[in-house]
PDB file of N, CA and C in Angstrom:
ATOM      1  N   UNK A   1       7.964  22.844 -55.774  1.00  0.00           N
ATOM      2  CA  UNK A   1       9.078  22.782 -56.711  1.00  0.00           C
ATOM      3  C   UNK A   1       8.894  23.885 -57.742  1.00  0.00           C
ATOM      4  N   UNK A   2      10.054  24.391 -58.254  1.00  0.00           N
ATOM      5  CA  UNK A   2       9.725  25.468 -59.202  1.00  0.00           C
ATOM      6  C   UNK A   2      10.670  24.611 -60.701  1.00  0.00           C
ATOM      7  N   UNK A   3      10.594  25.231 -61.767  1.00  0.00           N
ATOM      8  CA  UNK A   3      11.040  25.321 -63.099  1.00  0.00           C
ATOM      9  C   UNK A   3      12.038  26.659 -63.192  1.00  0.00           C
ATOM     10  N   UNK A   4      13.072  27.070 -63.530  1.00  0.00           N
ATOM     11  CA  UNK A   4      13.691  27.630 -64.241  1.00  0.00           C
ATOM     12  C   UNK A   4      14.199  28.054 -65.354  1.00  0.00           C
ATOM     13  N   UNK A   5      13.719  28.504 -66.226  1.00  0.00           N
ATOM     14  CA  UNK A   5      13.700  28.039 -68.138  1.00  0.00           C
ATOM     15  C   UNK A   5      14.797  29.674 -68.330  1.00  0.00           C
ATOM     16  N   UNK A   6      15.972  29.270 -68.763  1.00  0.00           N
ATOM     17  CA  UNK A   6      17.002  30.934 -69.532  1.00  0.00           C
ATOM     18  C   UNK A   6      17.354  30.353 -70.493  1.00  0.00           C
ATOM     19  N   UNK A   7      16.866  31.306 -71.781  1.00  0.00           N
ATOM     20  CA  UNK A   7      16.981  31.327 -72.631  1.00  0.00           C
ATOM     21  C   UNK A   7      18.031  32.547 -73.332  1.00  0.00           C
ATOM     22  N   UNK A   8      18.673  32.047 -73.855  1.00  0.00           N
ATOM     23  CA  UNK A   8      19.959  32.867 -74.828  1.00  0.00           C
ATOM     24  C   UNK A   8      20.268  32.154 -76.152  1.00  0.00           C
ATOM     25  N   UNK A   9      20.565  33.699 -76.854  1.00  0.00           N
ATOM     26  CA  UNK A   9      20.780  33.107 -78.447  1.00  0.00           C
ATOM     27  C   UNK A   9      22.262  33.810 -78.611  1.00  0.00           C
ATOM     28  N   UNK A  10      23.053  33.185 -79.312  1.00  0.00           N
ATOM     29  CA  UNK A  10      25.059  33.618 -79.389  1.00  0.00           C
ATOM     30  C   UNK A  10      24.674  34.433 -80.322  1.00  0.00           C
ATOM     31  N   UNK A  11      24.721  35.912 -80.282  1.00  0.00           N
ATOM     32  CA  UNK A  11      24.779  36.796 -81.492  1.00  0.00           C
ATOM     33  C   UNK A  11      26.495  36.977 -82.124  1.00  0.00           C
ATOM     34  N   UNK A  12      27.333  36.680 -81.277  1.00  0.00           N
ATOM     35  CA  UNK A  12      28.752  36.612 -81.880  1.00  0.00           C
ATOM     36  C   UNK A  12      29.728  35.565 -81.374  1.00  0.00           C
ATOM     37  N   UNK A  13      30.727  34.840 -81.919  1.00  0.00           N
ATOM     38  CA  UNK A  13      30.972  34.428 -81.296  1.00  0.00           C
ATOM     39  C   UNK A  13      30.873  32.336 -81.557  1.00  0.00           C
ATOM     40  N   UNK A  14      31.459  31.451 -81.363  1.00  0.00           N
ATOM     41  CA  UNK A  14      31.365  29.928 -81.449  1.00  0.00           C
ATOM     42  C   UNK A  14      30.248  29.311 -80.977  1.00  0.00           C
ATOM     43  N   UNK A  15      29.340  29.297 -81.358  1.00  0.00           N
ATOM     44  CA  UNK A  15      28.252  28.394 -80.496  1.00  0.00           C
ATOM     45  C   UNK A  15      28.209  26.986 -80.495  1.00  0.00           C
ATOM     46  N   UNK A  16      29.255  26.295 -81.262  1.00  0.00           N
ATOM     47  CA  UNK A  16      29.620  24.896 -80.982  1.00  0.00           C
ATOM     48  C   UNK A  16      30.256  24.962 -80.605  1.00  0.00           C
ATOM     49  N   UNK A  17      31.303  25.892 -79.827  1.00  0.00           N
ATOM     50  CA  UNK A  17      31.995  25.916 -78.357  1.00  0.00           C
ATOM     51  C   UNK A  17      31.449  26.226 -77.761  1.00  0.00           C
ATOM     52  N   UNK A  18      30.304  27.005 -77.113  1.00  0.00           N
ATOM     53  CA  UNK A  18      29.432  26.822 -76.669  1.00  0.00           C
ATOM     54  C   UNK A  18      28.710  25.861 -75.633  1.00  0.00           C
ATOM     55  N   UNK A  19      28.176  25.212 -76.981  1.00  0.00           N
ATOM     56  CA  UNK A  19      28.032  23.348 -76.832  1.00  0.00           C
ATOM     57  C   UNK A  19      28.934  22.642 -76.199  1.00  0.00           C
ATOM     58  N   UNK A  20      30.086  22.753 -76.512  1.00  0.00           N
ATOM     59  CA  UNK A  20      31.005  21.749 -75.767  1.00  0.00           C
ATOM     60  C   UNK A  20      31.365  22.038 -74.545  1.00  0.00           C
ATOM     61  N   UNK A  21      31.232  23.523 -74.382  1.00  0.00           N
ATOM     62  CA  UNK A  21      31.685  23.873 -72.491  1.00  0.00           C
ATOM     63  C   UNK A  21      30.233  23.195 -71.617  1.00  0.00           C
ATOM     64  N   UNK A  22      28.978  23.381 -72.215  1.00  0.00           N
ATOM     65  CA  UNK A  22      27.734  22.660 -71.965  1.00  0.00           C
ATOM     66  C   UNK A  22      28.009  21.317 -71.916  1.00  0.00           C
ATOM     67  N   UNK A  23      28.171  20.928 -72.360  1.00  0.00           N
ATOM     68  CA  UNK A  23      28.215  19.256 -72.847  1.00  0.00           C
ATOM     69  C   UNK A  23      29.497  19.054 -71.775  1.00  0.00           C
ATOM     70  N   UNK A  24      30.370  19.343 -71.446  1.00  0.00           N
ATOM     71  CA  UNK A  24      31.639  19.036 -70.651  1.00  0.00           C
ATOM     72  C   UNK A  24      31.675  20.206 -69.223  1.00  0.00           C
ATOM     73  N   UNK A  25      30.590  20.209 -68.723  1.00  0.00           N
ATOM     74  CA  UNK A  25      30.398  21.040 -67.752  1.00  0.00           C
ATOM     75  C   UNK A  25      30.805  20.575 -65.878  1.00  0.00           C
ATOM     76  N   UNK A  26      31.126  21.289 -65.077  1.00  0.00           N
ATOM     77  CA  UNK A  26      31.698  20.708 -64.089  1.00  0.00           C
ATOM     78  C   UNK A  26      30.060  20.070 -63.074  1.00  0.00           C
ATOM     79  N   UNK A  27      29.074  20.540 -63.370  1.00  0.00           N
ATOM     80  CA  UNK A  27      27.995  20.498 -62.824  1.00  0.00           C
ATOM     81  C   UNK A  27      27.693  21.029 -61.119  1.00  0.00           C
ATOM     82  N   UNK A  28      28.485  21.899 -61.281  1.00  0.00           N
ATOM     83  CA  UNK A  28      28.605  22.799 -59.814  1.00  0.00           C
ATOM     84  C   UNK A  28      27.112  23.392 -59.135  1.00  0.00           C
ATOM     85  N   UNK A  29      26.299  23.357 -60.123  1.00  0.00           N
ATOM     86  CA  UNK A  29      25.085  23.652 -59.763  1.00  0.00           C
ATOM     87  C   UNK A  29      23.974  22.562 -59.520  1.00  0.00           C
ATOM     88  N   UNK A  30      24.108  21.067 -59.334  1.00  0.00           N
ATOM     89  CA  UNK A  30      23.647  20.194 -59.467  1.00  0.00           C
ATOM     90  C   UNK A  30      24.185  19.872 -57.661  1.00  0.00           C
ATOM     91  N   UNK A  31      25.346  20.208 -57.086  1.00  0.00           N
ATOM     92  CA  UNK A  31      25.583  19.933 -56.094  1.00  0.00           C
ATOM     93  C   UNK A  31      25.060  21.089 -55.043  1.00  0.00           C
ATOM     94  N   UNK A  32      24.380  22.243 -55.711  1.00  0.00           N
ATOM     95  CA  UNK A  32      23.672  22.648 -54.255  1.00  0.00           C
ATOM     96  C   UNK A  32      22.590  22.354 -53.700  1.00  0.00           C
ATOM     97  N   UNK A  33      22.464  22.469 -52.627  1.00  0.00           N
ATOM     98  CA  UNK A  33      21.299  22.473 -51.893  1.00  0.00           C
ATOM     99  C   UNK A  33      20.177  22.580 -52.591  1.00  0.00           C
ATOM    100  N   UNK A  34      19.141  22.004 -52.918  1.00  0.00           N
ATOM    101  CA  UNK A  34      17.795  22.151 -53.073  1.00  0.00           C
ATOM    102  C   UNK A  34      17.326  22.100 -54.968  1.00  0.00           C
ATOM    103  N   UNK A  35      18.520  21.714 -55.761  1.00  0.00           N
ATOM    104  CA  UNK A  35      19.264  21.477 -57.082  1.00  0.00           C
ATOM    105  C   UNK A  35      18.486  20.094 -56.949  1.00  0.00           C
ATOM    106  N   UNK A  36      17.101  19.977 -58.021  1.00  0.00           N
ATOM    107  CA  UNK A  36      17.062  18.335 -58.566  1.00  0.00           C
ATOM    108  C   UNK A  36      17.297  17.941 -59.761  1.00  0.00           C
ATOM    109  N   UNK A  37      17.821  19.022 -60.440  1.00  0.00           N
ATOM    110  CA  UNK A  37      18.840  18.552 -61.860  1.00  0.00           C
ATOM    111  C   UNK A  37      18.349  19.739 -62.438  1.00  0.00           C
ATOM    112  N   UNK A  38      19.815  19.449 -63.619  1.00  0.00           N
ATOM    113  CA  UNK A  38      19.832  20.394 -65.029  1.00  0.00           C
ATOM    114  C   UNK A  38      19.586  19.948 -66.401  1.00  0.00           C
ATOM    115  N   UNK A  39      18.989  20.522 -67.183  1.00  0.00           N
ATOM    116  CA  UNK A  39      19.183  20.040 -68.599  1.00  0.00           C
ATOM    117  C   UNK A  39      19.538  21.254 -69.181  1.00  0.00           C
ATOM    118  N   UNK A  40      20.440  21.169 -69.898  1.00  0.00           N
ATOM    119  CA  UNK A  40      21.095  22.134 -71.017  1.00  0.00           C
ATOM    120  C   UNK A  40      20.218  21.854 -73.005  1.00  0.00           C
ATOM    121  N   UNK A  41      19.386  22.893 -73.405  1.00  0.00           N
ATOM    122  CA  UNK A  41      18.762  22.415 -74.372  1.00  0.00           C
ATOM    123  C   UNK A  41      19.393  23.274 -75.736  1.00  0.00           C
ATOM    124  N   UNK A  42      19.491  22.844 -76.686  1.00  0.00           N
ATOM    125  CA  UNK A  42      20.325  23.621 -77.617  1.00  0.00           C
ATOM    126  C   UNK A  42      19.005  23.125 -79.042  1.00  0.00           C
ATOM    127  N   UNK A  43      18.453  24.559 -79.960  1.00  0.00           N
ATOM    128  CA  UNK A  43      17.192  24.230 -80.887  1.00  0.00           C
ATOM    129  C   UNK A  43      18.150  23.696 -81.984  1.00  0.00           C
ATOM    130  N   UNK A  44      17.662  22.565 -82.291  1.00  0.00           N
ATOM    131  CA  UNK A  44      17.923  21.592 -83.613  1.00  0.00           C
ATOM    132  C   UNK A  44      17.713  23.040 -85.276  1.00  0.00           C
ATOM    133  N   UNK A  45      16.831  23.545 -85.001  1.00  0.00           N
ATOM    134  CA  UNK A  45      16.836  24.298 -85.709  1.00  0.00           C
ATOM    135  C   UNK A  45      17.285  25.466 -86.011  1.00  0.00           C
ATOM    136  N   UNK A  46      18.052  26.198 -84.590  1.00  0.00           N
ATOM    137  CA  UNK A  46      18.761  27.245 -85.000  1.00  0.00           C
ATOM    138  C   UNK A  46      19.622  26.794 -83.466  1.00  0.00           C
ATOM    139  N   UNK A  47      20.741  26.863 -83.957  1.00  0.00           N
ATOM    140  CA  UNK A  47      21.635  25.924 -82.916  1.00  0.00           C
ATOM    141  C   UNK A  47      22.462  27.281 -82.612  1.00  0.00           C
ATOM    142  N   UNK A  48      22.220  28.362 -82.568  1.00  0.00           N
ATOM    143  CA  UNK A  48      22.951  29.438 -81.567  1.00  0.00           C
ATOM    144  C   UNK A  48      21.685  29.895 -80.150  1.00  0.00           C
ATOM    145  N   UNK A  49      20.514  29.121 -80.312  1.00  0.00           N
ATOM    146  CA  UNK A  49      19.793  29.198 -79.184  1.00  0.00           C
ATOM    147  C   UNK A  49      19.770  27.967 -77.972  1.00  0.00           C
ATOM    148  N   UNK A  50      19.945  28.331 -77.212  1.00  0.00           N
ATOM    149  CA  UNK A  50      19.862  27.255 -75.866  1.00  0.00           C
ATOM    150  C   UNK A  50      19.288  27.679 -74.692  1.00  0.00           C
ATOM    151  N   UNK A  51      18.707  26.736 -74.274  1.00  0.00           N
ATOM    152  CA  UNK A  51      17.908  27.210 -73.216  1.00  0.00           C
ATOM    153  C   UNK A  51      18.386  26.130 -71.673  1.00  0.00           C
ATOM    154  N   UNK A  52      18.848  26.697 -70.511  1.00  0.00           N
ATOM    155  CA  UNK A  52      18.572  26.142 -69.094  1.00  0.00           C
ATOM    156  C   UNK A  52      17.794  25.698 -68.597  1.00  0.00           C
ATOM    157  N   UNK A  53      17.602  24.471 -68.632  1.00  0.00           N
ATOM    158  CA  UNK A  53      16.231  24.197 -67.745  1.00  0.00           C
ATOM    159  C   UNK A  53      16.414  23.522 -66.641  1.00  0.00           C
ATOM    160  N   UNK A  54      16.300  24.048 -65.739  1.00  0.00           N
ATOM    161  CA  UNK A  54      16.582  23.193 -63.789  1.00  0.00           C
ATOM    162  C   UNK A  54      15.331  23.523 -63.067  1.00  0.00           C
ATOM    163  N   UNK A  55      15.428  22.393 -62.141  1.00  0.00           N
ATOM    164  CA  UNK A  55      14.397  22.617 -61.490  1.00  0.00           C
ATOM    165  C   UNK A  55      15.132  22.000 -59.912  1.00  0.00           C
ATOM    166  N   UNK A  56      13.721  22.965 -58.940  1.00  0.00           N
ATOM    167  CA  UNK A  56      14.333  23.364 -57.659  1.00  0.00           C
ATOM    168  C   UNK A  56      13.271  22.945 -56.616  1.00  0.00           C
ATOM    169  N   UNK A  57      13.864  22.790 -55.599  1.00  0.00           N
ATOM    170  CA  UNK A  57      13.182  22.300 -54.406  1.00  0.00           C
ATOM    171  C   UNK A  57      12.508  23.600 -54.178  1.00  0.00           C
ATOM    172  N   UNK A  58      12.448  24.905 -54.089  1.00  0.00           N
ATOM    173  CA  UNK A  58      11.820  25.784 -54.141  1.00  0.00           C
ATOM    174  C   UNK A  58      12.377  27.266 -54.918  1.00  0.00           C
ATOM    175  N   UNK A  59      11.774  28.124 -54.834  1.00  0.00           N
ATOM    176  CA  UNK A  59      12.586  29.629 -54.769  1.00  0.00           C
ATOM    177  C   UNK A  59      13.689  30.144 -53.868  1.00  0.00           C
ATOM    178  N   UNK A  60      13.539  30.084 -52.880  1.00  0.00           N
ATOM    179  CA  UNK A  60      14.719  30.227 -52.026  1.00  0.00           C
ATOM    180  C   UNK A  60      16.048  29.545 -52.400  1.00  0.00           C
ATOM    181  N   UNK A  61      15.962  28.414 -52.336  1.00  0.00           N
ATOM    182  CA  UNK A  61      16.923  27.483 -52.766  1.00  0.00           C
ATOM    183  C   UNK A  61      17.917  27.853 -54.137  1.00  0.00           C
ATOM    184  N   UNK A  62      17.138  28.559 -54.802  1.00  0.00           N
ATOM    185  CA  UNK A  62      17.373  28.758 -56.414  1.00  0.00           C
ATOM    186  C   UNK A  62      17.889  30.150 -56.561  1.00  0.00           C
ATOM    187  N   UNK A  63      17.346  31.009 -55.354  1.00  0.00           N
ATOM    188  CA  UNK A  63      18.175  32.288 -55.228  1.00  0.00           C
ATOM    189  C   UNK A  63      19.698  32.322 -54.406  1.00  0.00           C
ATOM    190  N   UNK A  64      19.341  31.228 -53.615  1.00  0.00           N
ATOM    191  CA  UNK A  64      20.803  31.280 -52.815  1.00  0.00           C
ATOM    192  C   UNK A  64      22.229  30.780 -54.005  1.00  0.00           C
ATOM    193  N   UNK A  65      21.514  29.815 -54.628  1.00  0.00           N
ATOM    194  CA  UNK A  65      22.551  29.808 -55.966  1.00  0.00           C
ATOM    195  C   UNK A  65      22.959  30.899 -56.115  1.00  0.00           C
ATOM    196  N   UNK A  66      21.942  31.680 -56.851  1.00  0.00           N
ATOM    197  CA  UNK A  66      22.604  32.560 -57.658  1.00  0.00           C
ATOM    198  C   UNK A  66      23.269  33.630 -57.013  1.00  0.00           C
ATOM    199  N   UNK A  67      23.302  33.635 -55.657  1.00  0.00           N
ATOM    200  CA  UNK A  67      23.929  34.711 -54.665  1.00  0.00           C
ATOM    201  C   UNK A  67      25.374  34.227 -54.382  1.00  0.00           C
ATOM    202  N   UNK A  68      25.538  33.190 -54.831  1.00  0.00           N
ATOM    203  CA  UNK A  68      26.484  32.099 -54.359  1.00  0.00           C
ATOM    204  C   UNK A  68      27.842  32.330 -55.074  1.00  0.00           C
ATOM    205  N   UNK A  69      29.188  31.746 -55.045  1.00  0.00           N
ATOM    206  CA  UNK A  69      30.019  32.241 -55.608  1.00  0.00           C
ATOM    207  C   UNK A  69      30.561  30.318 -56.355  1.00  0.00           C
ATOM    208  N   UNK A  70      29.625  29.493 -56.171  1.00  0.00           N
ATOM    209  CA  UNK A  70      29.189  28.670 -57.029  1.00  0.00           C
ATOM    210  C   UNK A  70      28.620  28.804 -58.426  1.00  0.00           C
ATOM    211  N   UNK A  71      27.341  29.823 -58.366  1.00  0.00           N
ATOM    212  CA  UNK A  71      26.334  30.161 -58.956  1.00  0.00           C
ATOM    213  C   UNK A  71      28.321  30.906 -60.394  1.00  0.00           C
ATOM    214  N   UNK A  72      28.980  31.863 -59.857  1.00  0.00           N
ATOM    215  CA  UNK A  72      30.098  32.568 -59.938  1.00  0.00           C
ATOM    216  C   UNK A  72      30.584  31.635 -60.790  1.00  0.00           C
ATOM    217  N   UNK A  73      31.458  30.389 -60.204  1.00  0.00           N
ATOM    218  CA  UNK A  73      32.275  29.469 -60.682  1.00  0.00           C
ATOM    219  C   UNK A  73      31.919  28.562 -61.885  1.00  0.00           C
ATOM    220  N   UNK A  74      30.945  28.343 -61.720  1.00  0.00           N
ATOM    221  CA  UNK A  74      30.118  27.557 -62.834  1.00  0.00           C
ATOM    222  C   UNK A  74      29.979  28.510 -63.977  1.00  0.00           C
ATOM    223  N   UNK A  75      29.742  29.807 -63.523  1.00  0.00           N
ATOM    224  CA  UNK A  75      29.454  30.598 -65.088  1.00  0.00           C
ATOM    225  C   UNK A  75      30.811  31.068 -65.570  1.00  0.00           C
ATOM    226  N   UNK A  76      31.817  31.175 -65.090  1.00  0.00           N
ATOM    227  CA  UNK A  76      33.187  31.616 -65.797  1.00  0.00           C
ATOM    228  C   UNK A  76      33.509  30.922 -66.432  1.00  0.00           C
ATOM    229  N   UNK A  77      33.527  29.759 -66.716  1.00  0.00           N
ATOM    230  CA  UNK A  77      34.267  28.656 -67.787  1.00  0.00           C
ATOM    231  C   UNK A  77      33.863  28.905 -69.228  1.00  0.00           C
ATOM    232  N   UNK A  78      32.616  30.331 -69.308  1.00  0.00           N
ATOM    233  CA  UNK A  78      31.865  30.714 -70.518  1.00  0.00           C
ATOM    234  C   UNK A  78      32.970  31.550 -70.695  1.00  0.00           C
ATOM    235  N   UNK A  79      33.761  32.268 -70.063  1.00  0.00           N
ATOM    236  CA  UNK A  79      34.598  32.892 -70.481  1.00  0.00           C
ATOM    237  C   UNK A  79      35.732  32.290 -71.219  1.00  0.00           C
ATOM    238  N   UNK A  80      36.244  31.613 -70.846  1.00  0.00           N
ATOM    239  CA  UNK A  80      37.335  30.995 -71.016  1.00  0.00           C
ATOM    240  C   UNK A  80      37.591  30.439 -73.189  1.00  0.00           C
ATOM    241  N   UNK A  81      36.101  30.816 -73.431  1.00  0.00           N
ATOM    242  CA  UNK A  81      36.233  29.981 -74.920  1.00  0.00           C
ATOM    243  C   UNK A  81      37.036  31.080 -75.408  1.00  0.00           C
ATOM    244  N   UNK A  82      38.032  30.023 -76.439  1.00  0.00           N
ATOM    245  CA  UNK A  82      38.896  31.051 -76.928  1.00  0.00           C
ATOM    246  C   UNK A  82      37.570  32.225 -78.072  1.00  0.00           C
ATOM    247  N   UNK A  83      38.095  32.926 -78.612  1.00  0.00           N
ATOM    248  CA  UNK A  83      37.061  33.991 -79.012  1.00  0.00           C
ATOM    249  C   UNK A  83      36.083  34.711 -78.391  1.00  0.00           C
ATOM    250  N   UNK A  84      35.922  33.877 -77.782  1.00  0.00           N
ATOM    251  CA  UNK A  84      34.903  34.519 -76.695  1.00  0.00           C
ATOM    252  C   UNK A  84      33.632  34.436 -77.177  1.00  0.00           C
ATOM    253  N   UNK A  85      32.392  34.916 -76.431  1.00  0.00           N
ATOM    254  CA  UNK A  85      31.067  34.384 -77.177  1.00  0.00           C
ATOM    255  C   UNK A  85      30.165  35.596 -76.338  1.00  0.00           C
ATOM    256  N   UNK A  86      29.366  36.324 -77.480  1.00  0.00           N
ATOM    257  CA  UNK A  86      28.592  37.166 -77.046  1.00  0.00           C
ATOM    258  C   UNK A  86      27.019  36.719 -76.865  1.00  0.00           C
ATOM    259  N   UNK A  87      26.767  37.162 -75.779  1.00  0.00           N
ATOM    260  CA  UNK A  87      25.274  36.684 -75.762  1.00  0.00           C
ATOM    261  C   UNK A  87      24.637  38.284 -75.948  1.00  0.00           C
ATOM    262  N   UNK A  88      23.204  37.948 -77.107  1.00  0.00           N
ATOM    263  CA  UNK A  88      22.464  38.647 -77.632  1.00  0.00           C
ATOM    264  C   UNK A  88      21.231  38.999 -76.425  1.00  0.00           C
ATOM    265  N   UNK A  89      21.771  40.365 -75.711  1.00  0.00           N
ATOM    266  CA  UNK A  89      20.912  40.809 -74.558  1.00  0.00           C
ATOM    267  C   UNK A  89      19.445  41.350 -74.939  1.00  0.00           C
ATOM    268  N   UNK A  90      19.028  40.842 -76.280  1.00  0.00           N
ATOM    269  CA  UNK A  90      17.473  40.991 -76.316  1.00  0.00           C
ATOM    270  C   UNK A  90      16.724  39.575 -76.220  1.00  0.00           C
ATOM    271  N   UNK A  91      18.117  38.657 -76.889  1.00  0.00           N
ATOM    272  CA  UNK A  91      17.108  37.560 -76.565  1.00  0.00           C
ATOM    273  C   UNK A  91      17.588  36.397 -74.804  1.00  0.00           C
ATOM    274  N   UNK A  92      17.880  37.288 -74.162  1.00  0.00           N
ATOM    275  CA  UNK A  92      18.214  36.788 -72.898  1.00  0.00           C
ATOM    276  C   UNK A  92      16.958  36.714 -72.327  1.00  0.00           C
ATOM    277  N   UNK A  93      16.094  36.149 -71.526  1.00  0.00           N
ATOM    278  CA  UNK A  93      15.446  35.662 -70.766  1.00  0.00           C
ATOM    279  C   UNK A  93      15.426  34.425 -69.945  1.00  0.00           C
ATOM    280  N   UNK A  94      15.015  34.649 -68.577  1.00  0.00           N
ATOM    281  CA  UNK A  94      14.947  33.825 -67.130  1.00  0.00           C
ATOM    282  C   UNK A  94      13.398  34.018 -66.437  1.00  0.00           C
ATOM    283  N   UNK A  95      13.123  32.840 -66.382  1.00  0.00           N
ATOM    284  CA  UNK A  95      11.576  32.477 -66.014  1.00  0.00           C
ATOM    285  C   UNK A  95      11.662  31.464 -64.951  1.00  0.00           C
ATOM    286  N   UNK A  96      10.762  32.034 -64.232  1.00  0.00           N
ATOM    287  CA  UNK A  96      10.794  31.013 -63.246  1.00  0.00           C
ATOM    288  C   UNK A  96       9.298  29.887 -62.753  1.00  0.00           C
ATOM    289  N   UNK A  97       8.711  29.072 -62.866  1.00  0.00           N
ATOM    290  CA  UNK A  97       7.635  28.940 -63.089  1.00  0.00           C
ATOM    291  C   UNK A  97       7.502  27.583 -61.746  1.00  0.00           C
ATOM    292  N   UNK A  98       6.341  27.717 -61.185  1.00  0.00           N
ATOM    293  CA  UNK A  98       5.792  27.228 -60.337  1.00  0.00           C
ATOM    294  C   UNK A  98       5.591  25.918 -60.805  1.00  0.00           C
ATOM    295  N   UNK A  99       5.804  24.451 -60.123  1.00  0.00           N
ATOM    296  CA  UNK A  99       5.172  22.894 -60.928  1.00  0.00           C
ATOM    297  C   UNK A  99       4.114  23.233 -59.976  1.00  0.00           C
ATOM    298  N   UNK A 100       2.666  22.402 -61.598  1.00  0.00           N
ATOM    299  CA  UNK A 100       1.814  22.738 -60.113  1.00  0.00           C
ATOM    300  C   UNK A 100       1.408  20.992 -60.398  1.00  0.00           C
ATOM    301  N   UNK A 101       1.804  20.230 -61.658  1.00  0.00           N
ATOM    302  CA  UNK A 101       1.722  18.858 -60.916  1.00  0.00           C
ATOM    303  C   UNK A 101       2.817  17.982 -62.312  1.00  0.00           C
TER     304      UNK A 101
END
């Protein structure tokens, strides 16, 4: 099983809309293949940071997502907030980490 941890902070933009496209999400990525859930984490202390955390039946599994036009569908609804919302491309990071128990 692997971990997936992406981390992003809203440098412009609603981040309690944000939250609510999170919080009211279609969960399109929970129905693929090899998907044993998501948690969406948002810091109590600076609430324009949130982090992805899913975890996967393996690597493979977790790349075919993102090749996927699922992987696609699920992320456009970020578009859709009115204003729109910029994510701060220094603090973008995606990790992928091995469970080892």
């Amino acid at each position: 099983m692997i971990v997936v941890m992406s981390s992003i902070r809203v440098s412009a933009g609603d981040s309690d809309a944000l939250a609510d496209q999170y919080r009211s999400r279609s969960r399109i990525a929970e129905d693929q293949p090899g998907c044993l859930g998501i948690e969406i984490l948002r810091d109590t202390d600076a609430p324009d940071h949130f982090v992805v955390y899913s975890r996967w039946r393996n690597r493979d599994a977790y790349d075919a997502y993102r090749r996927s036009s699922a992987y696609r569908l699920a992320h456009a609804r970020i578009a859709e907030i009115p204003g729109g919302i910029r994510i701060d491309p220094a603090t973008r990071d995606v990790s992928v980490f091995e469970v080892l128990s």
